[in-house]
Protein backbone atom coordinates (compact mmCIF):
# COMPACT_ATOMS: atom_id res chain seq x y z
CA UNK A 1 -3.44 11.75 -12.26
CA UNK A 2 -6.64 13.35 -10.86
CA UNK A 3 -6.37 16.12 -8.31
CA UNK A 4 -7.76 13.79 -5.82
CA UNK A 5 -6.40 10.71 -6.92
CA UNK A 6 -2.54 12.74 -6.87
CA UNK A 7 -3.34 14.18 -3.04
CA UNK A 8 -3.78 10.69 -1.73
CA UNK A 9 -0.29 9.43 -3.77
CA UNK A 10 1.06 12.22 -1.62
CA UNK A 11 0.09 11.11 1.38
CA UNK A 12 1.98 7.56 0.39
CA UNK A 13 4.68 9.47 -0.27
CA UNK A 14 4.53 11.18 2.83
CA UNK A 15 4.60 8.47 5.08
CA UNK A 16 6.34 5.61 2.82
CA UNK A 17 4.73 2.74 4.83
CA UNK A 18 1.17 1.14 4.09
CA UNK A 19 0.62 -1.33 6.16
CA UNK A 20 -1.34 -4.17 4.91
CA UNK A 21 -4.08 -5.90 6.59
CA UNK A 22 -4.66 -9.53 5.42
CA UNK A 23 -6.49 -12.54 7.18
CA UNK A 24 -8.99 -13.35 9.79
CA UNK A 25 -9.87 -10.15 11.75
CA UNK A 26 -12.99 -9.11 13.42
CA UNK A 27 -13.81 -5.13 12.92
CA UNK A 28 -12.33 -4.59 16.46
CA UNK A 29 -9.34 -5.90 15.91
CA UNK A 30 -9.23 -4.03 12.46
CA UNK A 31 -10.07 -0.97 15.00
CA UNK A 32 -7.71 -1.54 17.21
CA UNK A 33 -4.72 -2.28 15.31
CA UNK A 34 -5.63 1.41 12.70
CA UNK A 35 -5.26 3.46 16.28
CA UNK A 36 -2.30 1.63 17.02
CA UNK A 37 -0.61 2.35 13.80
CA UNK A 38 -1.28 6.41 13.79
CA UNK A 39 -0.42 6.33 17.40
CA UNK A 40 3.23 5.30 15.56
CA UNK A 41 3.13 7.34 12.36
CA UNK A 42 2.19 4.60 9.98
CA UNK A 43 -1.44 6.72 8.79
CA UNK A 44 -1.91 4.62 5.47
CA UNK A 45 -3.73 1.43 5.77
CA UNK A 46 -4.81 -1.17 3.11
CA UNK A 47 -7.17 -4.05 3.75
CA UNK A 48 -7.30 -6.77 1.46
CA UNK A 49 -10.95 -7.82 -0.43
CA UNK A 50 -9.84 -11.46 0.53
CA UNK A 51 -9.93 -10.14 4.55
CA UNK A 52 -12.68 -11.44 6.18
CA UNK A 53 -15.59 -8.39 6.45
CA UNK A 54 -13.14 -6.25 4.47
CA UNK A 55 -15.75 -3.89 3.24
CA UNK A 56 -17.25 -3.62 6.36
CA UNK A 57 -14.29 -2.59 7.91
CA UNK A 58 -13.13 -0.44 6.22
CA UNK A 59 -16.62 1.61 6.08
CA UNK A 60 -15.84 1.96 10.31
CA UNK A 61 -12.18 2.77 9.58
CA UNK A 62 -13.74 5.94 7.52
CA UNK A 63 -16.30 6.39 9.99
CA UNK A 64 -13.85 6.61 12.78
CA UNK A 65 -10.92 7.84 11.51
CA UNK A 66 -11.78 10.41 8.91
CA UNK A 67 -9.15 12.54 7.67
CA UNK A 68 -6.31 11.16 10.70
CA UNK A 69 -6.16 7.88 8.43
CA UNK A 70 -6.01 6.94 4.44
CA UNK A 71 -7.77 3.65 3.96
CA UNK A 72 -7.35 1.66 0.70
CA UNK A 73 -8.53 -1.64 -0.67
CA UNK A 74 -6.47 -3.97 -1.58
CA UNK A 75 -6.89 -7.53 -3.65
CA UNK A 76 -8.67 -5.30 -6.04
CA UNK A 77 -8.35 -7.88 -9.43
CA UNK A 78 -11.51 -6.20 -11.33
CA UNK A 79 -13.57 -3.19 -12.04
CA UNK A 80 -16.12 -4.87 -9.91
CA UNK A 81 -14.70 -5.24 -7.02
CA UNK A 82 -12.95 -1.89 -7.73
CA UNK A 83 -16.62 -0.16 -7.44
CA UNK A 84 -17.27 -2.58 -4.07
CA UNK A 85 -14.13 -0.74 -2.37
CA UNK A 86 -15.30 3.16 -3.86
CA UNK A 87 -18.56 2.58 -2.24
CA UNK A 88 -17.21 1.31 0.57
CA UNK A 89 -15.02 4.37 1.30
CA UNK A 90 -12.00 3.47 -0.37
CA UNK A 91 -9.32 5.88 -0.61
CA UNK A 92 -7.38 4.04 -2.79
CA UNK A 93 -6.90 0.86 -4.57
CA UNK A 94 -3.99 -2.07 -5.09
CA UNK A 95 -3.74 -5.16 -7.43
CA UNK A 96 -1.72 -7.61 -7.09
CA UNK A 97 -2.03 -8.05 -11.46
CA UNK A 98 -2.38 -5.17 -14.18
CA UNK A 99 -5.99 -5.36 -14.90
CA UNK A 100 -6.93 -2.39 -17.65
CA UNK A 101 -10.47 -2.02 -16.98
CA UNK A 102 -9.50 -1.55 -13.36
CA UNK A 103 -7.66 1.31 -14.16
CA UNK A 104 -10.13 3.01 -16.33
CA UNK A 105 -12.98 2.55 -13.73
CA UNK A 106 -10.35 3.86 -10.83
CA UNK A 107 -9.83 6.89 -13.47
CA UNK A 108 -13.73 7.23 -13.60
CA UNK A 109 -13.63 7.98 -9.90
CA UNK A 110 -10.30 9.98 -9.82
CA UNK A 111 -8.74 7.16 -7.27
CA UNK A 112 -5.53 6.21 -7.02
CA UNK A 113 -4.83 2.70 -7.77
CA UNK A 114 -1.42 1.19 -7.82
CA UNK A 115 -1.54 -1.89 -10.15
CA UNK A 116 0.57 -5.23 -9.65
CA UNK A 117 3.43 -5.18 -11.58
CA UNK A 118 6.56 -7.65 -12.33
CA UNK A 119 8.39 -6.94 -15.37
CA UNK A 120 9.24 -3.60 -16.92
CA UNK A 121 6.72 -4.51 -19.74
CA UNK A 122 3.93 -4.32 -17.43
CA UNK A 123 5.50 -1.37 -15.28
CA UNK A 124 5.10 0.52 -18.94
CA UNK A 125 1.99 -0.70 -20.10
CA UNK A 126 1.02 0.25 -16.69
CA UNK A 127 2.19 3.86 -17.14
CA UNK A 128 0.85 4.14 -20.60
CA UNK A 129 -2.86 3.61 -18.94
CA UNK A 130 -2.29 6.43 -16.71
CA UNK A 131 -0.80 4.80 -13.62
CA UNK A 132 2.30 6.99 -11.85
CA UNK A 133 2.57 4.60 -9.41
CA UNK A 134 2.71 0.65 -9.48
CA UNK A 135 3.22 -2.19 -7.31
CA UNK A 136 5.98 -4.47 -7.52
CA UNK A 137 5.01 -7.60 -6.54
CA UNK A 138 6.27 -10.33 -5.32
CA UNK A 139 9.25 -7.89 -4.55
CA UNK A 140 11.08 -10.60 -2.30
CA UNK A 141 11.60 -12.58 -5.53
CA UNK A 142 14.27 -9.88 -6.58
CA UNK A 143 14.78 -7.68 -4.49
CA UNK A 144 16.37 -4.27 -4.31
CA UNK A 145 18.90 -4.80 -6.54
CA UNK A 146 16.47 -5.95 -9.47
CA UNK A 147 14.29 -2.42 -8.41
CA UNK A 148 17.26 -0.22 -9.14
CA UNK A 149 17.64 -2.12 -12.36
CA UNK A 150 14.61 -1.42 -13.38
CA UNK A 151 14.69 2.06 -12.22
CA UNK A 152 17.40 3.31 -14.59
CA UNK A 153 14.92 3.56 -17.85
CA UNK A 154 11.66 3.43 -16.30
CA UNK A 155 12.67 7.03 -13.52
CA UNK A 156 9.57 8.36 -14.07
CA UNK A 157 7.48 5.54 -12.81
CA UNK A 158 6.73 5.16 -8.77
CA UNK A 159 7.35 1.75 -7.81
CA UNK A 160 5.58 0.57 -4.13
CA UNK A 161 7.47 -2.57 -3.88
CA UNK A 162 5.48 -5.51 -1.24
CA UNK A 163 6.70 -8.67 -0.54
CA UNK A 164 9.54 -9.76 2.32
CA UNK A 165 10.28 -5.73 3.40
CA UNK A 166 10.86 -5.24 6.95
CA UNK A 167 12.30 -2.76 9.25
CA UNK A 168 16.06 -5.06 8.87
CA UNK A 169 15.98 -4.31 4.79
CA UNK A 170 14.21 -1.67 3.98
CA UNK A 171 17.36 1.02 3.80
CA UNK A 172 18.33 -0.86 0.63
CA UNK A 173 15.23 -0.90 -0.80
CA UNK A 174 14.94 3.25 -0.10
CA UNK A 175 18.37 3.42 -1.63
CA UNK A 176 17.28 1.98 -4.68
CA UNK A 177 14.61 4.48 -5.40
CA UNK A 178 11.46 3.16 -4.02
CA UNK A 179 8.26 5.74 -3.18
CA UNK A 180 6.53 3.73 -0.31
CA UNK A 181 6.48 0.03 1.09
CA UNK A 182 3.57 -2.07 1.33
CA UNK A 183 4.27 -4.08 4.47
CA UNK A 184 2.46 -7.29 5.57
CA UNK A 185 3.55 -9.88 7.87
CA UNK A 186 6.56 -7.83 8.92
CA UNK A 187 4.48 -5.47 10.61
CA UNK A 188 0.62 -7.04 11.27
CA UNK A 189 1.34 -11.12 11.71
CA UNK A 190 -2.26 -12.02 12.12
CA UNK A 191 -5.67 -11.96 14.39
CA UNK A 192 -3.79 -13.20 17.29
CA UNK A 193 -1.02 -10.57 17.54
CA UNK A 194 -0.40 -8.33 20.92
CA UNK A 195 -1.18 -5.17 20.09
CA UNK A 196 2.04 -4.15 22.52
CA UNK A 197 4.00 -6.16 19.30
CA UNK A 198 2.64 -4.66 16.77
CA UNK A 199 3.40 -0.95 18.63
CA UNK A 200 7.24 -2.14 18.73
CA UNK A 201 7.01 -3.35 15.04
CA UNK A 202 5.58 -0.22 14.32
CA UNK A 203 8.12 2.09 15.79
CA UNK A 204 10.91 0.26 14.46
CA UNK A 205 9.88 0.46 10.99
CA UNK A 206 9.07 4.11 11.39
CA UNK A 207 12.77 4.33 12.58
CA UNK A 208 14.40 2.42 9.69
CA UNK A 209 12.38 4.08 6.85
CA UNK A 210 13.02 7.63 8.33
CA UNK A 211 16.98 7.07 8.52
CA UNK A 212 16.85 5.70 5.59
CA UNK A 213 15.00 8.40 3.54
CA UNK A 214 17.77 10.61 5.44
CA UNK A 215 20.37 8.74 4.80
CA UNK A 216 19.30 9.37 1.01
């Protein structure tokens, strides 16, 4: 992993949430919900290609939140739309599949891009090609205890489970060796959420993954 591609897996590390932003959302609201996120300690955001004005937005997250925020891409299937997200300002990149020339071109740039995984045949194949860190997704398929399973021969791969984690289950997923959660619905439910809503969901999830990590 790049220098620059290995201080942004840090920064996932760091914080162990990335919330995901998926749907309908004008740029304000995109706005509006990043400052209420680092106003909880959730600094790592991800917006979906398939989110309408994605690029777009996340060009003003950049613009506006510089170094206080790490914005990634996420949907990113090809090397195509891989290179859409880098010049957009991406600061990383997720997949919900194991694409190869995806991770080359991410490798090009020095990004870090966390591939969708399922099996521990594509967690490998994924860690042959020079990714540390993976996705596990759909994680609410199988769950923690399949994670930990899967954990026991593959320890040196980072897995970023997403899929059905909230702030009521996420302890058992930290106990069974995860790096980071990508969080959806559990956290952002859509263009007509309260911000006041997603503060609380925000908080509590903050809560649960800290005692959790301490509870380690």
């Amino acid at each position: 992993m790049s220098t620059q591609a290995e201080a942004v897996a840090q920064n996932v590390r760091a914080t162990g949430l990335i919330a995901i932003i998926r749907g309908k959302f004008s740029h304000d609201q995109v706005v509006g919900i990043a400052e209420t996120l680092l106003a909880h300690q959730i600094p790592v955001m991800e917006v979906t290609l398939n989110t309408t004005g994605a690029l777009e937005s996340i060009r003003q997250l950049r613009t506006q939140f510089g170094d206080q925020m790490v914005v990634g891409a996420g949907t990113v299937r090809t090397a195509e739309q891989l290179e859409e997200a880098v010049a957009a300002g991406a600061q990383f990149t997720v997949a919900p599949n194991l694409d190869l020339a995806t991770v080359k071109a991410a490798q090009r740039h020095n990004l870090l891009h966390l591939p969708g995984v399922f099996t521990p045949t594509e967690a490998q194949n994924a860690f042959v090609a020079g990714c540390r860190m993976v996705k596990l997704f759909p994680s609410e398929i199988v769950g923690p205890r399949y994670i930990k399973a899967i954990r026991a021969p593959l320890d040196d791969i980072e897995i970023v489970p997403t899929g059905g984690i909230s702030a009521e289950n996420v302890a058992e997923y930290v106990k069974a060796g995860i790096v980071a959660a990508g969080i959806g619905s559990a956290l952002v439910t859509g263009p007509n959420q309260d911000l006041a809503d997603l503060a609380n969901r925000a908080r509590t999830l903050r809560q649960a993954w800290n005692a959790a990590v301490q509870a380690k």
